[in-house]
PDB file of N, CA and C in Angstrom:
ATOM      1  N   UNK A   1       0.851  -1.163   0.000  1.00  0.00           N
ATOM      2  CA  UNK A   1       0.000   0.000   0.000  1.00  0.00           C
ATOM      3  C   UNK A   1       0.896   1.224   0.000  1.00  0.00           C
ATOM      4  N   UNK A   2       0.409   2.138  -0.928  1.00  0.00           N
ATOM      5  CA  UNK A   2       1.262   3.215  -1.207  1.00  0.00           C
ATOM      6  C   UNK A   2      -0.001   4.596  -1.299  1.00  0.00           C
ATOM      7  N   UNK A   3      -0.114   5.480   0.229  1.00  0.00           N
ATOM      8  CA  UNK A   3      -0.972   6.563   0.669  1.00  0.00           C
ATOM      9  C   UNK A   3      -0.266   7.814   0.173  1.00  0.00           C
ATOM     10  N   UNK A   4       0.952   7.835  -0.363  1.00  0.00           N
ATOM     11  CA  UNK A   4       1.693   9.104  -0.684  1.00  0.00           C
ATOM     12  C   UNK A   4       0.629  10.018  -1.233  1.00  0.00           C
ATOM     13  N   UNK A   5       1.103  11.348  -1.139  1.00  0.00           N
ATOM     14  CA  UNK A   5       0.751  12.767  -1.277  1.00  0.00           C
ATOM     15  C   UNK A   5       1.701  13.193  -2.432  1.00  0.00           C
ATOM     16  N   UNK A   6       2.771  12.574  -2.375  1.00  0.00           N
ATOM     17  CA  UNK A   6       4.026  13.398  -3.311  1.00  0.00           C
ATOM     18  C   UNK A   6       4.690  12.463  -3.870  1.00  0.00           C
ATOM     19  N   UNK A   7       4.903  11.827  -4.765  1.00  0.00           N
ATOM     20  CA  UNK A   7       5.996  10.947  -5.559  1.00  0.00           C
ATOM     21  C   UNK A   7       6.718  11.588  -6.694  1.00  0.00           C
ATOM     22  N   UNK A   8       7.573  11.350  -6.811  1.00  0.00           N
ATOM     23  CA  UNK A   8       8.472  11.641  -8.443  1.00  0.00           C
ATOM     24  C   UNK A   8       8.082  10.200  -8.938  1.00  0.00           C
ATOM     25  N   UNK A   9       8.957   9.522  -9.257  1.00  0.00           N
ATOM     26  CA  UNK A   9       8.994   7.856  -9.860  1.00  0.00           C
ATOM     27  C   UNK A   9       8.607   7.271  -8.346  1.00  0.00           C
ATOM     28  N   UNK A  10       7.868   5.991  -8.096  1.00  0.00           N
ATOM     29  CA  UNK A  10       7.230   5.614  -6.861  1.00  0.00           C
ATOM     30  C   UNK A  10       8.093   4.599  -7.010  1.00  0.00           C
ATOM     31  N   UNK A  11       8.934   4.260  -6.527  1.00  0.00           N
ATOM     32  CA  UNK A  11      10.099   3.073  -6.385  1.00  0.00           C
ATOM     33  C   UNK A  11       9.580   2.420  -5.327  1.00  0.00           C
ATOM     34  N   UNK A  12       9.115   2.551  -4.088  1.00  0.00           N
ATOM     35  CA  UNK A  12       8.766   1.571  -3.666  1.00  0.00           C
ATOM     36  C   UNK A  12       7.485   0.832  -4.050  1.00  0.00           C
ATOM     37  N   UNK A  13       6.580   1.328  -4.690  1.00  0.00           N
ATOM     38  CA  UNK A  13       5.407   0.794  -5.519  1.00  0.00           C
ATOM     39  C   UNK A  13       6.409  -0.431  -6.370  1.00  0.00           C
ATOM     40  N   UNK A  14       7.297   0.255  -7.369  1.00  0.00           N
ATOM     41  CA  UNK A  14       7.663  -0.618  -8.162  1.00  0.00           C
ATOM     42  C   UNK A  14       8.488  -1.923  -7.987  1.00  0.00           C
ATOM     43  N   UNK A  15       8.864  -1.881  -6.537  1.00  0.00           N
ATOM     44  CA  UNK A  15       9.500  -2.932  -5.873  1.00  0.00           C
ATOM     45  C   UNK A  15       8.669  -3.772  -5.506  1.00  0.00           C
ATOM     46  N   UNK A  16       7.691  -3.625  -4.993  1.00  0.00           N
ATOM     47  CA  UNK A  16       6.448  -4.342  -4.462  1.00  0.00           C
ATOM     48  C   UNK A  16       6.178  -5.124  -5.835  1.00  0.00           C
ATOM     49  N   UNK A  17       5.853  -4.481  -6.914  1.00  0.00           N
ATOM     50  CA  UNK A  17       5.574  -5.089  -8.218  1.00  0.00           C
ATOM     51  C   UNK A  17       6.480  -6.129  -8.606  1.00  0.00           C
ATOM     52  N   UNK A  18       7.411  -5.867  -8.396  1.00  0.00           N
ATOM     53  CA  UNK A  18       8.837  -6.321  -8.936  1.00  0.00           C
ATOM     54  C   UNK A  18       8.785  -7.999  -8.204  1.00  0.00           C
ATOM     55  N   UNK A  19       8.444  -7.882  -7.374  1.00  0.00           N
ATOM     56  CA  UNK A  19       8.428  -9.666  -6.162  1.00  0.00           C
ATOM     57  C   UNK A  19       6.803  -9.735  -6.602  1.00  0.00           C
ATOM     58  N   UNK A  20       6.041  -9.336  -7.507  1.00  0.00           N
ATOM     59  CA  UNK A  20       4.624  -9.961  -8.202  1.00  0.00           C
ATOM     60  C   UNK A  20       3.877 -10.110  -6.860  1.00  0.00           C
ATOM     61  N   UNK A  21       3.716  -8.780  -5.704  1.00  0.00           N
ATOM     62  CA  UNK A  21       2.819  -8.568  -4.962  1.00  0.00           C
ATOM     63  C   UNK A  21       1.963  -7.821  -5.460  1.00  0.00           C
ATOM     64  N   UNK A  22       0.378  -7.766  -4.730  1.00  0.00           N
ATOM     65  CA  UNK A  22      -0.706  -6.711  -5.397  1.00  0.00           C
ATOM     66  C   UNK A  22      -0.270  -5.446  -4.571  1.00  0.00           C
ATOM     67  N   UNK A  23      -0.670  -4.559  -5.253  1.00  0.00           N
ATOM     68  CA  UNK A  23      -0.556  -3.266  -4.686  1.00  0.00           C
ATOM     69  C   UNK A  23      -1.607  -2.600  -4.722  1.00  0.00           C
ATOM     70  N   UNK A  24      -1.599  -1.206  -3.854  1.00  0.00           N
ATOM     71  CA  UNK A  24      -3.000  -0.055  -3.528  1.00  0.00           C
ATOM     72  C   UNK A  24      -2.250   1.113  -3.613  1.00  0.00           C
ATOM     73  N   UNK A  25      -2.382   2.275  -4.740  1.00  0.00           N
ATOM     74  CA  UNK A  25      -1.911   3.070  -4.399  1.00  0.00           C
ATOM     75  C   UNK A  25      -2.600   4.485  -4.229  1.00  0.00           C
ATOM     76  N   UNK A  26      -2.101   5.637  -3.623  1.00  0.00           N
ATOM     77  CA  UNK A  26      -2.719   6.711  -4.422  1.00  0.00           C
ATOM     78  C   UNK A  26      -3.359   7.241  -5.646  1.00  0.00           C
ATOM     79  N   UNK A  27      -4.236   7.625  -5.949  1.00  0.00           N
ATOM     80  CA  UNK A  27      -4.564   8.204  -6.956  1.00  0.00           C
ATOM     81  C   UNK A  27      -3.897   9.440  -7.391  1.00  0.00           C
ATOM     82  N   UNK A  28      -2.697  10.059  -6.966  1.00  0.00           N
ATOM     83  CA  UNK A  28      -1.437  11.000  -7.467  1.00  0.00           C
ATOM     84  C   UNK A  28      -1.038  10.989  -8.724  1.00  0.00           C
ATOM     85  N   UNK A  29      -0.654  11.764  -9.556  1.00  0.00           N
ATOM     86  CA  UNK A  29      -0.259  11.635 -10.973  1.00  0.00           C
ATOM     87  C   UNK A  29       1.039  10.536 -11.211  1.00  0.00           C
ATOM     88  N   UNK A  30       1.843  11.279 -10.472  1.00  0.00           N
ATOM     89  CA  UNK A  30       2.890   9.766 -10.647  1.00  0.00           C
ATOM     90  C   UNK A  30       2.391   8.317 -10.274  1.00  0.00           C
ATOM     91  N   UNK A  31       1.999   8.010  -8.839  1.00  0.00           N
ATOM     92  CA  UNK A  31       1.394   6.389  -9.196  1.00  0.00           C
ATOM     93  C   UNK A  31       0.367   6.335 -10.284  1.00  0.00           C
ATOM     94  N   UNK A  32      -0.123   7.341 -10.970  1.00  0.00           N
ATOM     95  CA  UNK A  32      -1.463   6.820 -11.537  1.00  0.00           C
ATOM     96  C   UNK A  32      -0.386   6.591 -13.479  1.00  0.00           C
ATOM     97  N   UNK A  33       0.995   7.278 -12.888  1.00  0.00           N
ATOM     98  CA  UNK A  33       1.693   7.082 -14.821  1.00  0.00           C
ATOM     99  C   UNK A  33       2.320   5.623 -14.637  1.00  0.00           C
ATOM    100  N   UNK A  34       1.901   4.629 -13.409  1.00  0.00           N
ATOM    101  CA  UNK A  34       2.735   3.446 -13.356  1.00  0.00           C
ATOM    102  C   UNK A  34       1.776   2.514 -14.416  1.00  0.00           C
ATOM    103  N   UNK A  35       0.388   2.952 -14.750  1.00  0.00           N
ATOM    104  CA  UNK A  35      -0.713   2.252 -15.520  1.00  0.00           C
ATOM    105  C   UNK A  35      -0.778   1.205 -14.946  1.00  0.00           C
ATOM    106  N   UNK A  36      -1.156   0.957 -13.653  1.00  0.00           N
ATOM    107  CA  UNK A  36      -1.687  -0.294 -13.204  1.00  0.00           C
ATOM    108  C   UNK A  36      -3.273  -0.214 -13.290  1.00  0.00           C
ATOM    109  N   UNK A  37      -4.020  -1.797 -13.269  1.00  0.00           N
ATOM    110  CA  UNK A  37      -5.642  -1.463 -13.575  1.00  0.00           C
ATOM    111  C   UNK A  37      -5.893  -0.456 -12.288  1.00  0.00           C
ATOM    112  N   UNK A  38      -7.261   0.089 -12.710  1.00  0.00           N
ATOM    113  CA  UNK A  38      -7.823   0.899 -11.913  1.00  0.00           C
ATOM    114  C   UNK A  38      -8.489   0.754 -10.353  1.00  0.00           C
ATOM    115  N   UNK A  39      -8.606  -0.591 -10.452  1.00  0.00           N
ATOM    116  CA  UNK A  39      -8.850  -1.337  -9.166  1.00  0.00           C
ATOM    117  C   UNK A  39      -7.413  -1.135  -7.996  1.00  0.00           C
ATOM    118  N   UNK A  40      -6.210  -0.971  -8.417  1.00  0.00           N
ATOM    119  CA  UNK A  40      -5.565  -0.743  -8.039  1.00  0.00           C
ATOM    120  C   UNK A  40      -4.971   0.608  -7.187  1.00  0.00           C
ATOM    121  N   UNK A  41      -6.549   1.654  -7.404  1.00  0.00           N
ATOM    122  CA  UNK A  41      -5.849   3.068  -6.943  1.00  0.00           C
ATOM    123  C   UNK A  41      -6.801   3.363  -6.261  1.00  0.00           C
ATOM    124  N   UNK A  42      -6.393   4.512  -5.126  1.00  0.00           N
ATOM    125  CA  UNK A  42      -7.788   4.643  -3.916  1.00  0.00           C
ATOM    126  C   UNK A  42      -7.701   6.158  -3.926  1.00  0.00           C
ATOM    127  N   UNK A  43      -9.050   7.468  -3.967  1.00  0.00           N
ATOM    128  CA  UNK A  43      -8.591   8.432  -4.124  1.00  0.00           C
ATOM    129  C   UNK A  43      -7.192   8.848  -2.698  1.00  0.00           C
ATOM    130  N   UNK A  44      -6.941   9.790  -3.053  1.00  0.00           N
ATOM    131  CA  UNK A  44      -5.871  10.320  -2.158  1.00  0.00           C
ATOM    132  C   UNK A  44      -6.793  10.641  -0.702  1.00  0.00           C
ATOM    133  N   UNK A  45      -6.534  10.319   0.423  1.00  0.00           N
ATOM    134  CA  UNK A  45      -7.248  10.760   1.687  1.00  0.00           C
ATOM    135  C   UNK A  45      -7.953  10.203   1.700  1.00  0.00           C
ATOM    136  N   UNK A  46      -8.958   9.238   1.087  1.00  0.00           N
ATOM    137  CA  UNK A  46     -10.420   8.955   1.242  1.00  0.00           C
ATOM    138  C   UNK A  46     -10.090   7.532   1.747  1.00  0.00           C
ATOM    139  N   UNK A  47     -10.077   7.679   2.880  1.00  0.00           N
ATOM    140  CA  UNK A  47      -9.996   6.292   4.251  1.00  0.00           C
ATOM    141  C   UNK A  47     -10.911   5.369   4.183  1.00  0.00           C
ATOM    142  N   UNK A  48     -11.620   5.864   3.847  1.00  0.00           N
ATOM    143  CA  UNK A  48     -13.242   4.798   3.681  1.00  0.00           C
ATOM    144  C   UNK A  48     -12.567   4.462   2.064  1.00  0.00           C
ATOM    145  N   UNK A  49     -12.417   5.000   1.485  1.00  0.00           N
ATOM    146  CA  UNK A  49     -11.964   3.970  -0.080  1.00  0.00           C
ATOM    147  C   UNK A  49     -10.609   3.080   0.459  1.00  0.00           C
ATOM    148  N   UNK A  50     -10.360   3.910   0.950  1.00  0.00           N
ATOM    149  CA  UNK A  50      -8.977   3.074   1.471  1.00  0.00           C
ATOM    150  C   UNK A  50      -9.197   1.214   1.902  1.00  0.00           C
ATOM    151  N   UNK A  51      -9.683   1.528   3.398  1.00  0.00           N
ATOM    152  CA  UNK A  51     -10.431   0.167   3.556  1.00  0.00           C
ATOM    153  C   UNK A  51     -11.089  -0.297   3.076  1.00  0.00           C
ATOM    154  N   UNK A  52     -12.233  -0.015   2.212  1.00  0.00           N
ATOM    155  CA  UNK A  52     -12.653  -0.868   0.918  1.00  0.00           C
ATOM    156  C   UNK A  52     -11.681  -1.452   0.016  1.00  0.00           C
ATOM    157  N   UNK A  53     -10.762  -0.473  -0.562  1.00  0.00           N
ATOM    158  CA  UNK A  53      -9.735  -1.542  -1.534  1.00  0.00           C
ATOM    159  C   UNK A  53      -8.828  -2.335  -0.898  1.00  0.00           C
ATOM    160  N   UNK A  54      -8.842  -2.042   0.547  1.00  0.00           N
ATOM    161  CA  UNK A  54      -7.953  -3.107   1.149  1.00  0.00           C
ATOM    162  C   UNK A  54      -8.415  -4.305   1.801  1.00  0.00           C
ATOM    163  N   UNK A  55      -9.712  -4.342   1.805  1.00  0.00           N
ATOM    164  CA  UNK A  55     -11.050  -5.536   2.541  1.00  0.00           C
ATOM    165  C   UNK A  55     -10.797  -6.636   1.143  1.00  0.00           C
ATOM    166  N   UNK A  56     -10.980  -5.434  -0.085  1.00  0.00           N
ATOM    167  CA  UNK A  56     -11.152  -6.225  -1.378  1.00  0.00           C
ATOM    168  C   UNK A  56     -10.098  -6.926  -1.754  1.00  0.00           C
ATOM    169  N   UNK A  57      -9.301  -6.493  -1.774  1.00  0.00           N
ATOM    170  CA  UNK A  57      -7.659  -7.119  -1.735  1.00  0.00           C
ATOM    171  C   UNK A  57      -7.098  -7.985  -1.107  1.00  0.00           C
ATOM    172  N   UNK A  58      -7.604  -7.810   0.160  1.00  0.00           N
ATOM    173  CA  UNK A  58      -7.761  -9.370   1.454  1.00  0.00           C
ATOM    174  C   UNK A  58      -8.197 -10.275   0.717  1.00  0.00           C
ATOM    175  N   UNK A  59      -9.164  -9.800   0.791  1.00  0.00           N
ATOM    176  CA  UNK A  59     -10.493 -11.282   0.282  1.00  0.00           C
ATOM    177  C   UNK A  59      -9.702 -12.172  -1.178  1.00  0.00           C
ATOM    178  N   UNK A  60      -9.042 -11.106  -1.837  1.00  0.00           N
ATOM    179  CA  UNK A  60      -8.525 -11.899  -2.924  1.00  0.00           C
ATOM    180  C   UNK A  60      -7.254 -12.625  -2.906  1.00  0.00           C
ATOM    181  N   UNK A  61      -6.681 -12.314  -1.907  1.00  0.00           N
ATOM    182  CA  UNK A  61      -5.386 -12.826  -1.782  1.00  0.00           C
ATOM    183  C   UNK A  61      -5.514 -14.193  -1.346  1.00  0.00           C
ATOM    184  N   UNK A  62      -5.001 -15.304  -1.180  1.00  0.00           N
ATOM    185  CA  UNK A  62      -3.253 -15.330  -1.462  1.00  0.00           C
ATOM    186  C   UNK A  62      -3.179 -15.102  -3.248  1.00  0.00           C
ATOM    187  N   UNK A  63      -2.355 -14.358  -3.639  1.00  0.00           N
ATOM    188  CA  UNK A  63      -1.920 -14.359  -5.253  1.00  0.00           C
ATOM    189  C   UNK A  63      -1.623 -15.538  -5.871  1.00  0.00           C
ATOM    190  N   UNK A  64      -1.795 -16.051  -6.973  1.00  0.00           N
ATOM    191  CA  UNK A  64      -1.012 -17.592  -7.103  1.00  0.00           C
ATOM    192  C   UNK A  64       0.118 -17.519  -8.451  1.00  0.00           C
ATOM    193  N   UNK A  65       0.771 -18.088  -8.185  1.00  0.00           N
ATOM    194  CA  UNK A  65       2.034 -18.746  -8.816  1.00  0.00           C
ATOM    195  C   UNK A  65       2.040 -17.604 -10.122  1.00  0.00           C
ATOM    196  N   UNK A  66       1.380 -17.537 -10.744  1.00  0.00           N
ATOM    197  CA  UNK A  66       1.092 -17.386 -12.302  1.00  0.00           C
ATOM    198  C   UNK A  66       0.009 -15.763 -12.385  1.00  0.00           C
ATOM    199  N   UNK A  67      -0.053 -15.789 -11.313  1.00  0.00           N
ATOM    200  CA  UNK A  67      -0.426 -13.856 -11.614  1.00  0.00           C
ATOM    201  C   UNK A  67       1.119 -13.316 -10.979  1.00  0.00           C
ATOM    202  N   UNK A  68       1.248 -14.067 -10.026  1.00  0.00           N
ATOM    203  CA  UNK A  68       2.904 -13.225  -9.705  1.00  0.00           C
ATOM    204  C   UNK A  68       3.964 -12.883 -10.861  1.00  0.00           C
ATOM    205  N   UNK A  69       4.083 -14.101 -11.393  1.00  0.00           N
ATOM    206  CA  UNK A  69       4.574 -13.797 -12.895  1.00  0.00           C
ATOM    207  C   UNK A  69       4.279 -12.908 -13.533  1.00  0.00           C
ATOM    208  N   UNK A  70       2.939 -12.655 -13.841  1.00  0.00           N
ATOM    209  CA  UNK A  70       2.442 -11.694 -14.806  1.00  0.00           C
ATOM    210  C   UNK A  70       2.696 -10.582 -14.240  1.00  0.00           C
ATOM    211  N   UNK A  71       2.450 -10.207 -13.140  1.00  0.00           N
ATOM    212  CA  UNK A  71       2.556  -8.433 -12.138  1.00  0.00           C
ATOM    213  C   UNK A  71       4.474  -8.458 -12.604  1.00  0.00           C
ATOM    214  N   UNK A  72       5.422  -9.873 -12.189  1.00  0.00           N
ATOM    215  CA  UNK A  72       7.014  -9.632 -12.017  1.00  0.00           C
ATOM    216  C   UNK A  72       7.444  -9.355 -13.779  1.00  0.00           C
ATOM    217  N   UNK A  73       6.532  -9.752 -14.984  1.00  0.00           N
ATOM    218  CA  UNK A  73       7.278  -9.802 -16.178  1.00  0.00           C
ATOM    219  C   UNK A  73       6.703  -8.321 -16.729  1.00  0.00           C
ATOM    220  N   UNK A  74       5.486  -7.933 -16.035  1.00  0.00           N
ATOM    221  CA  UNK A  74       4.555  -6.464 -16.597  1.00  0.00           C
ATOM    222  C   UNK A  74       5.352  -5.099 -16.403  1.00  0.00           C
ATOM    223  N   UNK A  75       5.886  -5.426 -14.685  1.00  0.00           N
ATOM    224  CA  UNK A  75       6.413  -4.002 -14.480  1.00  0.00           C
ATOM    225  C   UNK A  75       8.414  -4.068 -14.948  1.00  0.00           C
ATOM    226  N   UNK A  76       8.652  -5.861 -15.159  1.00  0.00           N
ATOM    227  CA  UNK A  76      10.415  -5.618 -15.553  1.00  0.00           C
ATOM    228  C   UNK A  76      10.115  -5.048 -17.007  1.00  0.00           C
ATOM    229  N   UNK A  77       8.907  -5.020 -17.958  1.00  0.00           N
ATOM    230  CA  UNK A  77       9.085  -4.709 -18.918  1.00  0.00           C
ATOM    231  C   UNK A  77       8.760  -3.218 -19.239  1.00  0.00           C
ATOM    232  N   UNK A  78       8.209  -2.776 -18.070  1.00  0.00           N
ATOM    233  CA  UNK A  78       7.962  -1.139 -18.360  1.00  0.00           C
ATOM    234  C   UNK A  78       8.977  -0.567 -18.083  1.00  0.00           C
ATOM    235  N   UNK A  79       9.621  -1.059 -16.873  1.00  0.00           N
ATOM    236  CA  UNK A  79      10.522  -0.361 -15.848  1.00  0.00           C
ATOM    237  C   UNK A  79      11.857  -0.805 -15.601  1.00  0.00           C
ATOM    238  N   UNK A  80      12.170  -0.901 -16.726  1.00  0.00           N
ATOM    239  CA  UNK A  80      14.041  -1.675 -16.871  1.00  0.00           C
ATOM    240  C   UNK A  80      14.822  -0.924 -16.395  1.00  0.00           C
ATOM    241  N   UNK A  81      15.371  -0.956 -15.192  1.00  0.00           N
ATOM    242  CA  UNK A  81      15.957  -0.136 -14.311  1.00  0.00           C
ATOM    243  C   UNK A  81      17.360   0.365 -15.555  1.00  0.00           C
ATOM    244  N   UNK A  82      18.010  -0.791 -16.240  1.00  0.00           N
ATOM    245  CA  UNK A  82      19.412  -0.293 -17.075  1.00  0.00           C
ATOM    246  C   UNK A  82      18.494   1.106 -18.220  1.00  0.00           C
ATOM    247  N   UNK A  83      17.526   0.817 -18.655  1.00  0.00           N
ATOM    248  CA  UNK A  83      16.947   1.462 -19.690  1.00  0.00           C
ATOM    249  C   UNK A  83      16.451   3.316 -18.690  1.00  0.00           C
ATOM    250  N   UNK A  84      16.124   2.871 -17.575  1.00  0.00           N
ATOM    251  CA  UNK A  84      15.509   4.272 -16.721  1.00  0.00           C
ATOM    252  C   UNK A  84      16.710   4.536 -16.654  1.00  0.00           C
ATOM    253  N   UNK A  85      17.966   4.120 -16.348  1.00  0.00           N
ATOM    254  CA  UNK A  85      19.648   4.902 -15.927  1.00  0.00           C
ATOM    255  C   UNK A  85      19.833   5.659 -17.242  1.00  0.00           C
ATOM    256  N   UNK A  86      19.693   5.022 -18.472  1.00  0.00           N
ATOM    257  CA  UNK A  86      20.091   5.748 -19.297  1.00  0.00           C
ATOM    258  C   UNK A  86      19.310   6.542 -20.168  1.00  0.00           C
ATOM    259  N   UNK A  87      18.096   6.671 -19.815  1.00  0.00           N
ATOM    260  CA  UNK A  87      17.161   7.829 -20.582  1.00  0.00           C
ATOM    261  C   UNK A  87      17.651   8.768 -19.241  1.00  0.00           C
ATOM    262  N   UNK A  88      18.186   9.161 -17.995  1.00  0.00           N
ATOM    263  CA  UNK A  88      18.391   9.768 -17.084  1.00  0.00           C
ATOM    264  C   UNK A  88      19.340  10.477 -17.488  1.00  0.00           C
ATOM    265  N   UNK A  89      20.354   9.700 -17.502  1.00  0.00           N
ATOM    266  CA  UNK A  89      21.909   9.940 -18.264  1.00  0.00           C
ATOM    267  C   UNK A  89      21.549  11.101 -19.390  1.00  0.00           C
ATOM    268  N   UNK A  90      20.767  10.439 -20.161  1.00  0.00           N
ATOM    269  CA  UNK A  90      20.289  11.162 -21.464  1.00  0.00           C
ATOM    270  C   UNK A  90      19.543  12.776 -21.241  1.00  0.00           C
ATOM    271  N   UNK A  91      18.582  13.137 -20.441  1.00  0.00           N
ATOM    272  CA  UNK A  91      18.381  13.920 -19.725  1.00  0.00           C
ATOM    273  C   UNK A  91      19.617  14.921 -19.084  1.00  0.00           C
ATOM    274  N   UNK A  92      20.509  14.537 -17.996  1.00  0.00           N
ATOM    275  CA  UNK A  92      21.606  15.158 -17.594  1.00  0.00           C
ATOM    276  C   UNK A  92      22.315  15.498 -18.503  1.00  0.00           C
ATOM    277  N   UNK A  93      22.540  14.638 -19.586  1.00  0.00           N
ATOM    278  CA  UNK A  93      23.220  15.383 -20.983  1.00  0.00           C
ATOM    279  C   UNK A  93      22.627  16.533 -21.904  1.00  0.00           C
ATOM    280  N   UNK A  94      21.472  16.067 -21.710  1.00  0.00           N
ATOM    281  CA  UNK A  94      20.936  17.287 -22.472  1.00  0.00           C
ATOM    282  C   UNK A  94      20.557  18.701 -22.031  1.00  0.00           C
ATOM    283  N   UNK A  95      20.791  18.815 -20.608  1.00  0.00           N
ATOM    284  CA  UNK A  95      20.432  19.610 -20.059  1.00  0.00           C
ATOM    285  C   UNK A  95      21.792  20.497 -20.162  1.00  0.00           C
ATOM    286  N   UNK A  96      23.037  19.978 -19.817  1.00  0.00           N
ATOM    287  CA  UNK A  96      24.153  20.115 -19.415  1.00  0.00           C
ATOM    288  C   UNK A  96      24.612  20.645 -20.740  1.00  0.00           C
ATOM    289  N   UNK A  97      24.570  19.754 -22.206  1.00  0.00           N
ATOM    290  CA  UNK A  97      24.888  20.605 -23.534  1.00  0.00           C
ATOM    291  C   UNK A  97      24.243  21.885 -23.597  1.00  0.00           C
ATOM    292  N   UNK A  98      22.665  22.032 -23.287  1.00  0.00           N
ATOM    293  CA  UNK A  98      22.129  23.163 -23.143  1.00  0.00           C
ATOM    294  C   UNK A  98      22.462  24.705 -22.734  1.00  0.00           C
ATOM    295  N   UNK A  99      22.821  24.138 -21.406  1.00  0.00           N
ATOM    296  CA  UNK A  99      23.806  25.583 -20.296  1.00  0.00           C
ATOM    297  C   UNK A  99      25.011  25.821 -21.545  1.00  0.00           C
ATOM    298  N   UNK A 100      25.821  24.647 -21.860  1.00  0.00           N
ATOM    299  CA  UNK A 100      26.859  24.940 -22.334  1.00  0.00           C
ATOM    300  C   UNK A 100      26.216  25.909 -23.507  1.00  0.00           C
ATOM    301  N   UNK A 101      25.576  25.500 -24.330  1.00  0.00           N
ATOM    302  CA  UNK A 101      25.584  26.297 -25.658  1.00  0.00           C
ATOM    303  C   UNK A 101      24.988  27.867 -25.219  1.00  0.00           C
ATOM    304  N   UNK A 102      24.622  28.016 -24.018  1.00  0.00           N
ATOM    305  CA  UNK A 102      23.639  29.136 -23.755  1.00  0.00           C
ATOM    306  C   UNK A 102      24.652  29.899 -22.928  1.00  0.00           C
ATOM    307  N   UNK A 103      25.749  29.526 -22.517  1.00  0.00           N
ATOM    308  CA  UNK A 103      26.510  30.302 -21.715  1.00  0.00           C
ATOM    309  C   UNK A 103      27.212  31.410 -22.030  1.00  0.00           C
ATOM    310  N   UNK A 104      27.276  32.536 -21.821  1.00  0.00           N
ATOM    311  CA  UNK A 104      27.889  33.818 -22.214  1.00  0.00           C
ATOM    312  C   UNK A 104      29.192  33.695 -21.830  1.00  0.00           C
ATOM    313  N   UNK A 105      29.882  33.935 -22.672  1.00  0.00           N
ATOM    314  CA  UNK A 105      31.713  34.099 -22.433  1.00  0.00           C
ATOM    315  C   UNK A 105      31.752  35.342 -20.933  1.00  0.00           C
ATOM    316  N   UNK A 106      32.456  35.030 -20.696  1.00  0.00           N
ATOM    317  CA  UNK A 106      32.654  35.515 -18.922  1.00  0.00           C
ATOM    318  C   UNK A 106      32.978  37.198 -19.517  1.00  0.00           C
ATOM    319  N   UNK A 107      33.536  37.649 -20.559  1.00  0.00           N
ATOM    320  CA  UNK A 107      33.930  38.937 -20.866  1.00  0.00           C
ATOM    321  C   UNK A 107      32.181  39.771 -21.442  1.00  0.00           C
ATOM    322  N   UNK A 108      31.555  39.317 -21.330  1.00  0.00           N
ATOM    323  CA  UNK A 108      30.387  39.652 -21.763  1.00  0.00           C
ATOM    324  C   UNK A 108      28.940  40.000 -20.843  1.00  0.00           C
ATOM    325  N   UNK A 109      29.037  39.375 -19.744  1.00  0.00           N
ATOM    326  CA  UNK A 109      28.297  39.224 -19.174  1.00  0.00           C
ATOM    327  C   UNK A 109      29.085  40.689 -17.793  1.00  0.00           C
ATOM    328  N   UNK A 110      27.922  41.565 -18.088  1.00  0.00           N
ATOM    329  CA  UNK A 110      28.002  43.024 -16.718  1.00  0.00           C
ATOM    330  C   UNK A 110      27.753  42.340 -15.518  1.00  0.00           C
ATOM    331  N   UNK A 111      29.050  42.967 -14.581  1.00  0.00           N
ATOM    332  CA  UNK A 111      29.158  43.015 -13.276  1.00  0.00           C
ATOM    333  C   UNK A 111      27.836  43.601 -12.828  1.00  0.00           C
ATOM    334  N   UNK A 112      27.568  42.806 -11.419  1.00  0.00           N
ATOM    335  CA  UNK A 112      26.526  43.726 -10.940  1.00  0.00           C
ATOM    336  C   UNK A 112      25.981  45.201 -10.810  1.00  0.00           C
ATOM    337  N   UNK A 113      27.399  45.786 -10.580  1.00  0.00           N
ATOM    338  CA  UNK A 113      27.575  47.187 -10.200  1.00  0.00           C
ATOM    339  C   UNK A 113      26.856  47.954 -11.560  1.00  0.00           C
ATOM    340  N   UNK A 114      27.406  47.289 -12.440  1.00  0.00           N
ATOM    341  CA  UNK A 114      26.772  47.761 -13.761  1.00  0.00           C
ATOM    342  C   UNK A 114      25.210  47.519 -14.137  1.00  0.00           C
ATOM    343  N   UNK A 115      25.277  46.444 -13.875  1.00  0.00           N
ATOM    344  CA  UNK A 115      23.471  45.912 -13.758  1.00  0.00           C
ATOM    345  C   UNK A 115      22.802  47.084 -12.908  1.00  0.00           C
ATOM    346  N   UNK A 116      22.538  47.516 -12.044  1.00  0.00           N
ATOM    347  CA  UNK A 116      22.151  48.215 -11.135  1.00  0.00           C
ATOM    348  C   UNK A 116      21.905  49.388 -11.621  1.00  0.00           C
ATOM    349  N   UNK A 117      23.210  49.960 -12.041  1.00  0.00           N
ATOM    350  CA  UNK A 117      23.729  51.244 -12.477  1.00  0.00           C
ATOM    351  C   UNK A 117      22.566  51.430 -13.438  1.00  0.00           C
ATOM    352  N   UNK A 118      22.687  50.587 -14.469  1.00  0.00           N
ATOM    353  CA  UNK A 118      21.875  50.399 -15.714  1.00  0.00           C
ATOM    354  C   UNK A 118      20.470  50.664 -15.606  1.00  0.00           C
ATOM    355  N   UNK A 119      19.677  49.839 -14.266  1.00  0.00           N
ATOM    356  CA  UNK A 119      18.524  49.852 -14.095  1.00  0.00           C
ATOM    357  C   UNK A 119      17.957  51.282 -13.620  1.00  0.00           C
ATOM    358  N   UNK A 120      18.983  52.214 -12.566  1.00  0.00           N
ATOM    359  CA  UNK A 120      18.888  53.543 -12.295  1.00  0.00           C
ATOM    360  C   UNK A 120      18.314  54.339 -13.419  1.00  0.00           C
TER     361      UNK A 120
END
């Protein structure tokens, strides 16, 4: 069960997935970009949905052999940790060529004193 308010990427959601356990998460934009079915999400705060999807989730458990599989092969194929390092990588590079090409040669860019002056 994942009640978060705030996620970037929900890594511990995706770990849970990862060992082909069921999960409950927030209805937050990031758990909701993991595309798990919809049965799977409870609004944010709403305690009474809460314990409903978690009564429902009881009742269905134990998981067997062959949905674990399916939850462990669904999320290694969205979420290839080597493939997330390097669209990241890819990101930090592009950001980083960016500054570079946008950077003003140090002889160009007015001292404060001048900035100021200027705005007077």
């Amino acid at each position: 069960m994942l009640p978060s308010s705030h996620e970037g990427l929900p890594i511990a959601l995706l770990e849970a997935l990862s060992f082909g356990l069921p999960v409950l998460a927030s209805d937050i934009p990031a758990n909701l970009d993991v595309g798990l079915p919809s049965g799977s999400y409870f609004p944010l705060g709403d305690v009474a949905a809460l314990a409903t999807a978690m009564r429902a989730r009881a009742a269905s458990c134990p998981v067997v052999d062959e949905e674990r599989r399916r939850i462990r092969a669904w999320v290694a194929a969205r979420f290839d940790w080597n493939d997330i390092a390097r669209r990241t990588l890819e990101v930090y590079r592009g950001v980083v060529d960016r500054k570079d090409a946008v950077r003003p040669s140090q002889g160009n860019v007015p001292s404060k004193r001048a900035s100021r002056a200027a705005e007077q």
